[in-house]
C-alpha atoms as a PDB file:
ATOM      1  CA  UNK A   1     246.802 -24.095 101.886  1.00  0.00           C
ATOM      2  CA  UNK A   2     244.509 -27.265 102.079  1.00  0.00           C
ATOM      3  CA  UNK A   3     241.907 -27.594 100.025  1.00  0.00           C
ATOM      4  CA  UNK A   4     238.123 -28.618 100.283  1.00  0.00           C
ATOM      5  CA  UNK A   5     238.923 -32.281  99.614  1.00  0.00           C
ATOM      6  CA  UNK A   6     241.593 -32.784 101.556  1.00  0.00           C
ATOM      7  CA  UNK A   7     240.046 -31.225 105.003  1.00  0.00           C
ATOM      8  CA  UNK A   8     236.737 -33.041 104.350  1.00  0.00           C
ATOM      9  CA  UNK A   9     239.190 -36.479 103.759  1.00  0.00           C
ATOM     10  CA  UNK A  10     240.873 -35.597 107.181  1.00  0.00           C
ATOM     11  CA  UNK A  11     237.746 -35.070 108.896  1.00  0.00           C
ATOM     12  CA  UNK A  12     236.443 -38.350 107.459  1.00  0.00           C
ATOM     13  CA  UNK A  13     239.405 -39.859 108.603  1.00  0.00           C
ATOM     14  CA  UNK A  14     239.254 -38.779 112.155  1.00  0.00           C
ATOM     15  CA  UNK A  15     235.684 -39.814 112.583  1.00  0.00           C
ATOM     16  CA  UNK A  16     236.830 -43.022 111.107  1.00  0.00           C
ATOM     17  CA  UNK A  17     233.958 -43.723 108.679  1.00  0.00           C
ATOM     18  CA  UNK A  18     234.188 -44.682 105.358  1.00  0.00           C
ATOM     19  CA  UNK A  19     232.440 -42.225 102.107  1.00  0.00           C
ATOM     20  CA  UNK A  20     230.222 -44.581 102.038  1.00  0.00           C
ATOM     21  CA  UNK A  21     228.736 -43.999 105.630  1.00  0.00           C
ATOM     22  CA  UNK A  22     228.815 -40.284 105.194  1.00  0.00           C
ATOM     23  CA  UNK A  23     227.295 -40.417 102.080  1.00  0.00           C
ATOM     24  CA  UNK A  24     224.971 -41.924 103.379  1.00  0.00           C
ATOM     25  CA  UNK A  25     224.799 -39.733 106.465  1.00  0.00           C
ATOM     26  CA  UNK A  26     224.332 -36.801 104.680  1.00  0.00           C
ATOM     27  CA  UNK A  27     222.014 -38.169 101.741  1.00  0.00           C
ATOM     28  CA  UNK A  28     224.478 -38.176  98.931  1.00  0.00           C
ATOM     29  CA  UNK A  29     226.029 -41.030  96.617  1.00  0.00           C
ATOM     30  CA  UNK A  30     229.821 -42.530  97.430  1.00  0.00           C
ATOM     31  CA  UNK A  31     230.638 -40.893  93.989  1.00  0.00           C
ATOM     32  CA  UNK A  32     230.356 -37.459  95.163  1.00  0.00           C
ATOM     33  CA  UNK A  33     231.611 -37.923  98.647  1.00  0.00           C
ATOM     34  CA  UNK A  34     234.973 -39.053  96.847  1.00  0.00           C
ATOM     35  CA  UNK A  35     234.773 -36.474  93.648  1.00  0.00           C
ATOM     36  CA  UNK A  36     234.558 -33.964  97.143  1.00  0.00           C
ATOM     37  CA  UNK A  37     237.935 -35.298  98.441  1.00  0.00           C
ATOM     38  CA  UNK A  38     239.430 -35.589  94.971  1.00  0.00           C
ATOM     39  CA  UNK A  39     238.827 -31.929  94.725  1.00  0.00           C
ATOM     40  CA  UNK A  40     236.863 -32.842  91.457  1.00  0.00           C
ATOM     41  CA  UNK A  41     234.131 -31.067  92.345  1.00  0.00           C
ATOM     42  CA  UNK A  42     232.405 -28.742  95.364  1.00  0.00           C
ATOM     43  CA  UNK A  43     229.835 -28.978  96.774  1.00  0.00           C
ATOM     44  CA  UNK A  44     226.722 -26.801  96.873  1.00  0.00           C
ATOM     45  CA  UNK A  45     225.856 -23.708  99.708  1.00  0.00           C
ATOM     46  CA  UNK A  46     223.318 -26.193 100.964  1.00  0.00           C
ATOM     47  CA  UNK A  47     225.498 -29.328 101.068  1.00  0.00           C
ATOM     48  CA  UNK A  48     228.511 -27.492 102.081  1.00  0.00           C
ATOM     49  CA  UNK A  49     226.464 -26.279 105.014  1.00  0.00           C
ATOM     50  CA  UNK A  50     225.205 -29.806 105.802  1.00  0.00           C
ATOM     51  CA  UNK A  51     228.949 -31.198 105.767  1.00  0.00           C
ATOM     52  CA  UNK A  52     229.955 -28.187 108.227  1.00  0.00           C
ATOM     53  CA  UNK A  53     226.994 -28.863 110.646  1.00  0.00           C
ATOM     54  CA  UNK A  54     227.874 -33.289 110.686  1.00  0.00           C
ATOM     55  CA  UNK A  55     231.302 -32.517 111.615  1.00  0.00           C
ATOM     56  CA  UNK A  56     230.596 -29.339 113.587  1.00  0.00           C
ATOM     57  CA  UNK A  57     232.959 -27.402 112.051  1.00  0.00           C
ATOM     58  CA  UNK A  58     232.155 -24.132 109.808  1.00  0.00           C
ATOM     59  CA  UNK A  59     232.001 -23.428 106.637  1.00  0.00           C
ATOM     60  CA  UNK A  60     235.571 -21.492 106.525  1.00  0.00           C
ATOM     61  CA  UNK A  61     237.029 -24.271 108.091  1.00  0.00           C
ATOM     62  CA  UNK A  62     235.746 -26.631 105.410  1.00  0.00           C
ATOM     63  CA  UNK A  63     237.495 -24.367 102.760  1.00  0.00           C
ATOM     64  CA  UNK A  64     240.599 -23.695 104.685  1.00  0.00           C
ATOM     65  CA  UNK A  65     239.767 -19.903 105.212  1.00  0.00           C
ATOM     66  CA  UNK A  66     240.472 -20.816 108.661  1.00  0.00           C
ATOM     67  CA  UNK A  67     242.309 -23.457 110.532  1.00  0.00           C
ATOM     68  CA  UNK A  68     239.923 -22.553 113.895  1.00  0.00           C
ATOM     69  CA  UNK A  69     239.131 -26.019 114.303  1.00  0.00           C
ATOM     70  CA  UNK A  70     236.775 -26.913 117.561  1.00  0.00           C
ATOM     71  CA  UNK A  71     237.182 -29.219 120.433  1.00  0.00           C
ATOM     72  CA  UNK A  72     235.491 -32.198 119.852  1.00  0.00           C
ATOM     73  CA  UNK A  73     233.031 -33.331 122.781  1.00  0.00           C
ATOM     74  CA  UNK A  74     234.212 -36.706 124.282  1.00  0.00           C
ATOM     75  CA  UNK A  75     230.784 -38.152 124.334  1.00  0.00           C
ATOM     76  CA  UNK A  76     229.429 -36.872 121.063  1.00  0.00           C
ATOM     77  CA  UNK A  77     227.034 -39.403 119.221  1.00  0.00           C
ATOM     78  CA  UNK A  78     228.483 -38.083 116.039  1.00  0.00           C
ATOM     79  CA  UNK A  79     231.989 -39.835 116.842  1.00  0.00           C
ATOM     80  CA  UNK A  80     230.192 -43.374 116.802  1.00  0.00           C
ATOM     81  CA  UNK A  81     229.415 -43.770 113.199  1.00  0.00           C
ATOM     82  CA  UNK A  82     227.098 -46.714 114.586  1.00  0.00           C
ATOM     83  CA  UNK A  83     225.564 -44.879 116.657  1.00  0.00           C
ATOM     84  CA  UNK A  84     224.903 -41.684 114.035  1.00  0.00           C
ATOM     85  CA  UNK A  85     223.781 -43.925 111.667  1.00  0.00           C
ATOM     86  CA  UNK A  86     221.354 -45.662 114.315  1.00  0.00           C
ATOM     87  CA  UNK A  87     219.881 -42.284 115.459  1.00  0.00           C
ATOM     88  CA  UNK A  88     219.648 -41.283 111.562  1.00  0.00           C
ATOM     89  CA  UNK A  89     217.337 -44.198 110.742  1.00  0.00           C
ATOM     90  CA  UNK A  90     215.140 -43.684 114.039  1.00  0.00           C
ATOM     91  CA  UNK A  91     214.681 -39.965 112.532  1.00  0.00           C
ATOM     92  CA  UNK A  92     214.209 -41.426 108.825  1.00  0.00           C
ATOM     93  CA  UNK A  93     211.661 -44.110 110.320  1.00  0.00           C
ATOM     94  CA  UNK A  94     207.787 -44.269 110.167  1.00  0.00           C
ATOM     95  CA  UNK A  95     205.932 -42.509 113.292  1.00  0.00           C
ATOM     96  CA  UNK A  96     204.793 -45.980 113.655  1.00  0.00           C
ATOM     97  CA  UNK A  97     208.229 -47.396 114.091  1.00  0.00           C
ATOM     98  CA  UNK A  98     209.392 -44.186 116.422  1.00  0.00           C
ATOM     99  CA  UNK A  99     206.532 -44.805 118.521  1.00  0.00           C
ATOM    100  CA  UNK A 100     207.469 -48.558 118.828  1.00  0.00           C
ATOM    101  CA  UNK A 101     210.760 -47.332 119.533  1.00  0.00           C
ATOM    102  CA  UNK A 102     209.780 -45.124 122.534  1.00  0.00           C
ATOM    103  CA  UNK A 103     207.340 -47.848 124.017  1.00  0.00           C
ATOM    104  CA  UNK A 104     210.582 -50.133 123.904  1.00  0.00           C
ATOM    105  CA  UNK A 105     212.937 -47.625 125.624  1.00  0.00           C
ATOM    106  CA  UNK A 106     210.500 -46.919 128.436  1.00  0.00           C
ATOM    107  CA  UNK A 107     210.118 -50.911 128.583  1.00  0.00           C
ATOM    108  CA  UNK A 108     213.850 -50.701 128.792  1.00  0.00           C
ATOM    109  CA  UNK A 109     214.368 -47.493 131.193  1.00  0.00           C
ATOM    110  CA  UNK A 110     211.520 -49.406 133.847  1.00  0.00           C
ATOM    111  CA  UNK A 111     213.558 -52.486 133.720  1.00  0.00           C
ATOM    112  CA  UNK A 112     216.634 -50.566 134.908  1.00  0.00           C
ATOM    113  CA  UNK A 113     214.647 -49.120 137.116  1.00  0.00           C
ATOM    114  CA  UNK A 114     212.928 -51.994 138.797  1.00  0.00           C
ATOM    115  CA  UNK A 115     216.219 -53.478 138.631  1.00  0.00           C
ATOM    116  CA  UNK A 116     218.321 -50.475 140.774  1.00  0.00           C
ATOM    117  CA  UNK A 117     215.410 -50.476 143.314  1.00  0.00           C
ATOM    118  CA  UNK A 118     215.424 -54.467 143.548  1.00  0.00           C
ATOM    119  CA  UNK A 119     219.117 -54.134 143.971  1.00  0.00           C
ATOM    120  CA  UNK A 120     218.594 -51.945 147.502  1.00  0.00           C
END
């Protein structure tokens, strides 16, 4: 039976990020992503929920009560560790900054815009 450690390892894996990245993800230090996949220690309800909902798997998959193990979604964000991370600092960002963000992306979306119409 797999343990803990080595599921959340494989998942890691898969996603190709490092325990740094999902430590950071997920708000916790390097040291405890890898004391996770050492099986030196578990994690909490909380945290073990928080693990199950980044890689959208469940909670008995994460402690191999089950190997039901669900189809990942070819465009997921989540499978572009650049891209999760991106999307984690817009959430972790000033209102400020978020609204600068959205006046940017409209800026952005008109372009495209004025660019497809130009283009007929």
């Amino acid at each position: 039976m797999k343990t803990f450690g080595n599921i959340l390892r494989e998942l890691r894996k898969e996603k190709k990020i490092t325990q740094k990245d999902l430590a950071h993800m997920l708000k916790l230090s390097e040291s405890t992503i890898g004391m996770y996949e050492r099986n030196e220690r578990q994690p909490d309800y909380d945290t073990l929920n928080r693990i199950a909902n980044y890689f959208k798997v469940t909670t008995d998959f994460l402690l191999g009560r089950t190997t039901s193990y669900p189809e990942p979604m070819p465009a997921d964000i989540d499978e572009d560790p650049e891209l999760s991370l991106w999307f984690k600092n817009i959430k972790d960002a000033s209102p400020e900054k978020r609204e600068e963000l959205k006046r940017f992306w409209a800026f952005i979306m008109q372009n495209e815009k004025n660019r497809k119409n130009g283009d007929k």
